[in-house]
N, C-alpha and C. Protein backbone atom coordinates (compact mmCIF):
# COMPACT_ATOMS: atom_id res chain seq x y z
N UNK A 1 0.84 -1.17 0.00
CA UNK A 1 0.00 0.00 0.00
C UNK A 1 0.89 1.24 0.00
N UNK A 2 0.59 2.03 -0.58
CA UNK A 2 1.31 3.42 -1.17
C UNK A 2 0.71 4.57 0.06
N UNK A 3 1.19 5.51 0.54
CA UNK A 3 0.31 6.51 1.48
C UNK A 3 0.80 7.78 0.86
N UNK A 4 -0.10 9.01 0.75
CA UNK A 4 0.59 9.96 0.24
C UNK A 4 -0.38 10.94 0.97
N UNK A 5 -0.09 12.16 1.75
CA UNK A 5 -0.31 13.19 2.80
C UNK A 5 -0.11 14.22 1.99
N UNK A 6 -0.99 15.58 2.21
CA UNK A 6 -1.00 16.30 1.68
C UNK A 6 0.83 17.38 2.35
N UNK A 7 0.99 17.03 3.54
CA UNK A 7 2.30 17.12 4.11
C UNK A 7 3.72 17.04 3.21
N UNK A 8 2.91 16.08 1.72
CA UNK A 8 5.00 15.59 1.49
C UNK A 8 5.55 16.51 1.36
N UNK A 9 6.74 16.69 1.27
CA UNK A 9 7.43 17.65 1.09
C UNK A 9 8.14 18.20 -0.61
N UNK A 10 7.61 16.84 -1.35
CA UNK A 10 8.11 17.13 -2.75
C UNK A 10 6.54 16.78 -3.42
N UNK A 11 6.65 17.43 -4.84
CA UNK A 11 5.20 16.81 -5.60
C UNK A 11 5.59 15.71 -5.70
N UNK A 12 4.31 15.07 -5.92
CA UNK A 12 3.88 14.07 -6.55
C UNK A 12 3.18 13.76 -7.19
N UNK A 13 3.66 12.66 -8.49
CA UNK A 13 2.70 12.48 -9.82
C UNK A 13 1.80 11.27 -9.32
N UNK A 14 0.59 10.94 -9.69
CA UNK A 14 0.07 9.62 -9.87
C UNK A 14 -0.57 9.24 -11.13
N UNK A 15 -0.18 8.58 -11.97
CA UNK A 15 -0.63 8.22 -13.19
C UNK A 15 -1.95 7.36 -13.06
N UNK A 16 -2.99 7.19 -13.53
CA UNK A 16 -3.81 6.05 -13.31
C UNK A 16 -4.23 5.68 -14.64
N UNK A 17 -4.68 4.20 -15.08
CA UNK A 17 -4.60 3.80 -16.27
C UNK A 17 -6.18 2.85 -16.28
N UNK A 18 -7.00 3.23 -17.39
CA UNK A 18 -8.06 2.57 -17.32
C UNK A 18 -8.85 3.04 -15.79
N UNK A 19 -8.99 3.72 -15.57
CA UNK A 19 -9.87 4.27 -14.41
C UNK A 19 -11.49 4.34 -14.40
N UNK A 20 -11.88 3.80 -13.36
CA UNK A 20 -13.92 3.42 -14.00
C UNK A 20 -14.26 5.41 -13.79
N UNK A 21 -15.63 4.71 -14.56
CA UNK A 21 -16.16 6.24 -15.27
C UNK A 21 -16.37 6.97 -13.60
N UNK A 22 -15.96 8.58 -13.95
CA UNK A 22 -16.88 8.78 -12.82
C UNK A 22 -15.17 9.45 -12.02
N UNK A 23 -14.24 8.78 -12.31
CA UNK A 23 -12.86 8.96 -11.73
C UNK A 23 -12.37 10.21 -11.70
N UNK A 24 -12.83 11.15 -12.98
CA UNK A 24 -12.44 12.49 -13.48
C UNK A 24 -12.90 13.06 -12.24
N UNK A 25 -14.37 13.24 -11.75
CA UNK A 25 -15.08 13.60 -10.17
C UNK A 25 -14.33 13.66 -9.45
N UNK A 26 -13.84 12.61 -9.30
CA UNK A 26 -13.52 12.16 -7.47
C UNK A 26 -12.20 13.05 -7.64
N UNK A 27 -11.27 12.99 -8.88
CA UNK A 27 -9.64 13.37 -8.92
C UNK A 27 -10.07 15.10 -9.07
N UNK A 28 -10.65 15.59 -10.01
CA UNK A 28 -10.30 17.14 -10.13
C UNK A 28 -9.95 18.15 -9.35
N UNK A 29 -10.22 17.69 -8.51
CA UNK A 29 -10.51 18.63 -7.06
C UNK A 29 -9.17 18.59 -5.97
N UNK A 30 -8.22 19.49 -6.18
CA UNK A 30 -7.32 20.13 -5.84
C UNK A 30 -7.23 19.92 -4.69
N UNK A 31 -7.90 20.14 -3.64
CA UNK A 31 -7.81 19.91 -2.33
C UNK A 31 -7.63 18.55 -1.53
N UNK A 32 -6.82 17.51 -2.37
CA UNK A 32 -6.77 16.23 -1.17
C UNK A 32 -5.90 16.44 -0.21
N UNK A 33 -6.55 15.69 0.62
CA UNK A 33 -5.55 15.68 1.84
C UNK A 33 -4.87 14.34 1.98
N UNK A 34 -5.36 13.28 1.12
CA UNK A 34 -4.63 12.06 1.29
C UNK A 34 -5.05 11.29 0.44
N UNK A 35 -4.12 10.77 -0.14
CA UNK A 35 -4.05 9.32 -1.33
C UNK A 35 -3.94 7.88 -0.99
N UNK A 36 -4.87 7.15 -0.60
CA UNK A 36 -3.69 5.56 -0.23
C UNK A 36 -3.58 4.79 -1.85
N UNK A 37 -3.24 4.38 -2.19
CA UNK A 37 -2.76 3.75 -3.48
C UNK A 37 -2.85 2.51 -3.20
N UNK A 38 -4.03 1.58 -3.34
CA UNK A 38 -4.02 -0.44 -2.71
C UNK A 38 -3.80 -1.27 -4.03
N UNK A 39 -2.51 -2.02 -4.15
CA UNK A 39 -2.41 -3.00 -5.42
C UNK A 39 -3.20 -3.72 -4.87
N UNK A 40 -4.03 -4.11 -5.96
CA UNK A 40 -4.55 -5.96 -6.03
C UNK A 40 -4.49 -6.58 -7.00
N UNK A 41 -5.00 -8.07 -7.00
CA UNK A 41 -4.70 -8.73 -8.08
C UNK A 41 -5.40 -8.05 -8.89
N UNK A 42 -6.52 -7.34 -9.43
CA UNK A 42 -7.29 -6.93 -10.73
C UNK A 42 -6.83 -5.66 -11.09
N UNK A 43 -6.03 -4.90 -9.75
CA UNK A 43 -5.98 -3.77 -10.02
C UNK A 43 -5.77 -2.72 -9.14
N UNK A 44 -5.71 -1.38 -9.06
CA UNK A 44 -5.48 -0.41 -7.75
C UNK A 44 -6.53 -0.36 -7.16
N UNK A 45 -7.19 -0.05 -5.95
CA UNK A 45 -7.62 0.86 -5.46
C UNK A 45 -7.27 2.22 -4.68
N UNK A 46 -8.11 2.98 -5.58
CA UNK A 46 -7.68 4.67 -5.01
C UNK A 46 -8.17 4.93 -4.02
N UNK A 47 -8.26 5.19 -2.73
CA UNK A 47 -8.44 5.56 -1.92
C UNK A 47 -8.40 7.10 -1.64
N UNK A 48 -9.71 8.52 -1.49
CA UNK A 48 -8.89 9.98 -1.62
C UNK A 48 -9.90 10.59 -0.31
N UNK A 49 -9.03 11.59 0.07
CA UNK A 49 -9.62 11.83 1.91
C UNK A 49 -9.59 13.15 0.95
N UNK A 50 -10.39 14.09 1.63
CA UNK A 50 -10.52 15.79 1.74
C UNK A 50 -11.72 16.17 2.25
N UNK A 51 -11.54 16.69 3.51
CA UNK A 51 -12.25 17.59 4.39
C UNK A 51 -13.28 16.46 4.89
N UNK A 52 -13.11 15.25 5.34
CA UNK A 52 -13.35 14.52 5.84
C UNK A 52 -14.42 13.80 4.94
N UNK A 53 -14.06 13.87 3.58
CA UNK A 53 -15.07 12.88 2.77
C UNK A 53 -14.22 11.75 1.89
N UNK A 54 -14.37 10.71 1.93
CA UNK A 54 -13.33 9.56 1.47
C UNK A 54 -13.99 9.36 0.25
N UNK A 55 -13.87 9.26 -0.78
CA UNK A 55 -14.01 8.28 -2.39
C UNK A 55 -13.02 7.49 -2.20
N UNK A 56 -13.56 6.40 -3.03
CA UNK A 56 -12.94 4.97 -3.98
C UNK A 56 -12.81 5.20 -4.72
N UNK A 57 -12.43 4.59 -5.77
CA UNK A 57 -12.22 4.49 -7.20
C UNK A 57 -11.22 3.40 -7.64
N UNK A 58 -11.36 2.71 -8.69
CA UNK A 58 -10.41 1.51 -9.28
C UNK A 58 -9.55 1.78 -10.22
N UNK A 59 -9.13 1.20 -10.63
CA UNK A 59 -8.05 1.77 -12.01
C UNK A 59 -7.71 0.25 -12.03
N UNK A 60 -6.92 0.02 -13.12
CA UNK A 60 -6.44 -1.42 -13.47
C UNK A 60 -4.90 -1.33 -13.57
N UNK A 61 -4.09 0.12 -13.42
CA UNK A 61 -3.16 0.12 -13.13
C UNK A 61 -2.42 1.57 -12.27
N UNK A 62 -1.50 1.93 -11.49
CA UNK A 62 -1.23 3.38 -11.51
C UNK A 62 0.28 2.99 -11.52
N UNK A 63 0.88 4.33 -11.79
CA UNK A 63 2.42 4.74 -11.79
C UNK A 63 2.29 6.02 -10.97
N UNK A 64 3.02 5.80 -9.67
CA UNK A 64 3.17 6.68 -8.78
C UNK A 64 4.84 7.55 -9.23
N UNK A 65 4.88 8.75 -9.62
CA UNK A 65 6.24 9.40 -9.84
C UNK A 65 6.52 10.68 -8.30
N UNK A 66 7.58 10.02 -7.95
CA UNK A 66 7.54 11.10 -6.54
C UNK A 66 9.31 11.38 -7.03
N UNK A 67 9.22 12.68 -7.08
CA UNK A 67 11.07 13.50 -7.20
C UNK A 67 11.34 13.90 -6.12
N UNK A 68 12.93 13.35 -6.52
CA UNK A 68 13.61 13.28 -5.54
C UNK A 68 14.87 14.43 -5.91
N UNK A 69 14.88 15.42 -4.96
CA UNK A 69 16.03 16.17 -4.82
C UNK A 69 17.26 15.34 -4.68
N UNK A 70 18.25 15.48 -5.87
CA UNK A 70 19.94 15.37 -5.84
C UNK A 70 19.48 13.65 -5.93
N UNK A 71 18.85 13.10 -6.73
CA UNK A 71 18.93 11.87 -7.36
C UNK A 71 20.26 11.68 -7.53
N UNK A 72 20.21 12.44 -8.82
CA UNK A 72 21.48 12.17 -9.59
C UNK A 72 23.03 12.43 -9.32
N UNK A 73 22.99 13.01 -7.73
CA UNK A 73 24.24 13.63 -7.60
C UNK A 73 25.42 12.78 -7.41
N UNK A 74 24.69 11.36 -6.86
CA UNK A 74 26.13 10.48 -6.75
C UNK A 74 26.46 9.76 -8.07
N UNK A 75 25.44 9.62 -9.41
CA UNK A 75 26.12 8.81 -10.21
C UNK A 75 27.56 10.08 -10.70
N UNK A 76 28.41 8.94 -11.17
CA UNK A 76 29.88 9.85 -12.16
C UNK A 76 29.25 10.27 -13.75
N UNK A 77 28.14 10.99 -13.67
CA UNK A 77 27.92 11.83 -14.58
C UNK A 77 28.76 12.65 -15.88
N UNK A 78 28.89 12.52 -17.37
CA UNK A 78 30.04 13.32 -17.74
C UNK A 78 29.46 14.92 -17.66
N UNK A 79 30.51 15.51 -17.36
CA UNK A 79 30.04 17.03 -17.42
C UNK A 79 31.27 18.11 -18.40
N UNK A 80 30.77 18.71 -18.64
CA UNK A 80 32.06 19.73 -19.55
C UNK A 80 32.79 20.84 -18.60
N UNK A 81 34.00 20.72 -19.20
CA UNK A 81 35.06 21.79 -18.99
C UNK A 81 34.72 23.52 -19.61
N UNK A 82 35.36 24.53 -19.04
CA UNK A 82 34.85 25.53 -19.98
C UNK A 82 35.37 25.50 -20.84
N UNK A 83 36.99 24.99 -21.78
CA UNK A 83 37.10 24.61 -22.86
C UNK A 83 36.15 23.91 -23.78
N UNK A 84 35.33 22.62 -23.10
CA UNK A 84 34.69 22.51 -24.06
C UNK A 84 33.21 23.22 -24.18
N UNK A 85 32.76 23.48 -22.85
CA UNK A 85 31.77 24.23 -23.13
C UNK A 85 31.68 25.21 -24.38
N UNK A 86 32.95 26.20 -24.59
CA UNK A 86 33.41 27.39 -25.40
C UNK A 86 32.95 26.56 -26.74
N UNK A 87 33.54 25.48 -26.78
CA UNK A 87 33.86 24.95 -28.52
C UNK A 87 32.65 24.68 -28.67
N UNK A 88 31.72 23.75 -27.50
CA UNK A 88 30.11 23.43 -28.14
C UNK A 88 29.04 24.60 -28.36
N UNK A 89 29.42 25.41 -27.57
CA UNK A 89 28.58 26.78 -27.79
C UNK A 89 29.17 27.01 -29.37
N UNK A 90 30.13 27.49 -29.48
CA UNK A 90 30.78 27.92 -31.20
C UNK A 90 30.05 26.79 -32.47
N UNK A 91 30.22 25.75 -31.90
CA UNK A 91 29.72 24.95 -33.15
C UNK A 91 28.06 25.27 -33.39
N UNK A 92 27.57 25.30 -31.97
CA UNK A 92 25.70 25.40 -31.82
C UNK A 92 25.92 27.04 -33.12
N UNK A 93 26.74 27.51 -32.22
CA UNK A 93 26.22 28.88 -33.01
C UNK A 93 26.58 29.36 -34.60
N UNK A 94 27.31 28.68 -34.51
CA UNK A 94 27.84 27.96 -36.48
C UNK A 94 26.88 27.72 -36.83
N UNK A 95 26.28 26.90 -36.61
CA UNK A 95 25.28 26.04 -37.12
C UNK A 95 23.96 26.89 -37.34
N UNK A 96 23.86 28.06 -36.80
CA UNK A 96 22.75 28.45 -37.07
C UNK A 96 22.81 29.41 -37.92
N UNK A 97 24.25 29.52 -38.54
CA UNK A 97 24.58 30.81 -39.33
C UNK A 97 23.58 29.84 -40.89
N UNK A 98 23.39 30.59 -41.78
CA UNK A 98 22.74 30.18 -43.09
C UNK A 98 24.34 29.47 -43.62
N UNK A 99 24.16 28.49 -43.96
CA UNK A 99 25.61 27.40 -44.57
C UNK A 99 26.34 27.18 -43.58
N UNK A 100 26.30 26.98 -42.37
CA UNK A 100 26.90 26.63 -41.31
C UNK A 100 27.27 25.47 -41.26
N UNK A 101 25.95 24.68 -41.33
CA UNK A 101 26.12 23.08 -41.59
C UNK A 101 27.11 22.99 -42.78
N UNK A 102 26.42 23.14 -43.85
CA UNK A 102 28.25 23.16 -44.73
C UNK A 102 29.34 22.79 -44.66
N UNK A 103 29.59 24.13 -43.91
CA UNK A 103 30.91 24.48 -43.36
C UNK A 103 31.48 23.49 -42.44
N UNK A 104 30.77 23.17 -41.65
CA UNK A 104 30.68 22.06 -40.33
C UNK A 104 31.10 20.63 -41.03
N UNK A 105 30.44 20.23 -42.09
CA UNK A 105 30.81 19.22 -42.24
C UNK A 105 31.51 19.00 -43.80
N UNK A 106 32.08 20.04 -43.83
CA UNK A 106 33.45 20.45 -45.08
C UNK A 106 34.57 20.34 -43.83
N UNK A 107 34.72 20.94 -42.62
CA UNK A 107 35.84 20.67 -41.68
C UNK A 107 35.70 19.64 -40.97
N UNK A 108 34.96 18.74 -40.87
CA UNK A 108 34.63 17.24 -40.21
C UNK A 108 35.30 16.27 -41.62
N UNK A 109 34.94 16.45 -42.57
CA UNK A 109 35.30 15.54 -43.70
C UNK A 109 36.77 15.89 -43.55
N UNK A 110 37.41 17.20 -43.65
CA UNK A 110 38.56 17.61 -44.41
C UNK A 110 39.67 16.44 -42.86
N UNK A 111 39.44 16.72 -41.82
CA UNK A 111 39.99 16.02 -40.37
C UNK A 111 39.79 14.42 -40.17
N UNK A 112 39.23 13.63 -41.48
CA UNK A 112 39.17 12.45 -41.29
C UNK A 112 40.40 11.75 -41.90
């Protein structure tokens, strides 16, 4: 079971897939105060609290997306130098001159 409080501290997405009619209702409304998310074998149940009124609702599948600050900070990521930064900016901006491309790949051919 999934729990989600109007408290978290980061957004959160919930995708729902195949949802029975009637689902658009219960979701539009901005103000939840709480999500439980129940797998079962056929499918989710949605569970939604606000201002002390609970709906159901089914779906046959959800994808919960919750971001996470500095995910990415421990993988070894490649990142650029300001050398190369300088040269990829120059080429971007080549490239947008009229015959740039051309040019670009008249000095790519001529270096092989």
């Amino acid at each position: 079971m999934w729990h989600l409080t109007a408290a978290q501290p980061h957004p959160v997405q919930i995708y729902l897939r195949t949802a029975e009619p009637g689902a658009s209702e219960v979701l539009k409304d901005t103000s939840l105060e709480q999500v439980d998310l129940e797998w079962q074998d056929d499918g989710v149940a949605v569970t939604t609290t606000r201002a002390k009124r609970i709906a159901t609702l089914h779906a046959s599948s959800a994808i919960v997306h919750e971001f996470r600050d500095g995910l990415y900070d421990s993988l070894p990521l490649a990142g650029f130098d300001s050398d190369a930064q300088r040269f990829w900016k120059r080429v971007f901006r080549l490239m947008r001159v009229p015959g740039g491309r051309l040019l670009l790949g008249l000095v790519a051919r001529r270096n092989r």
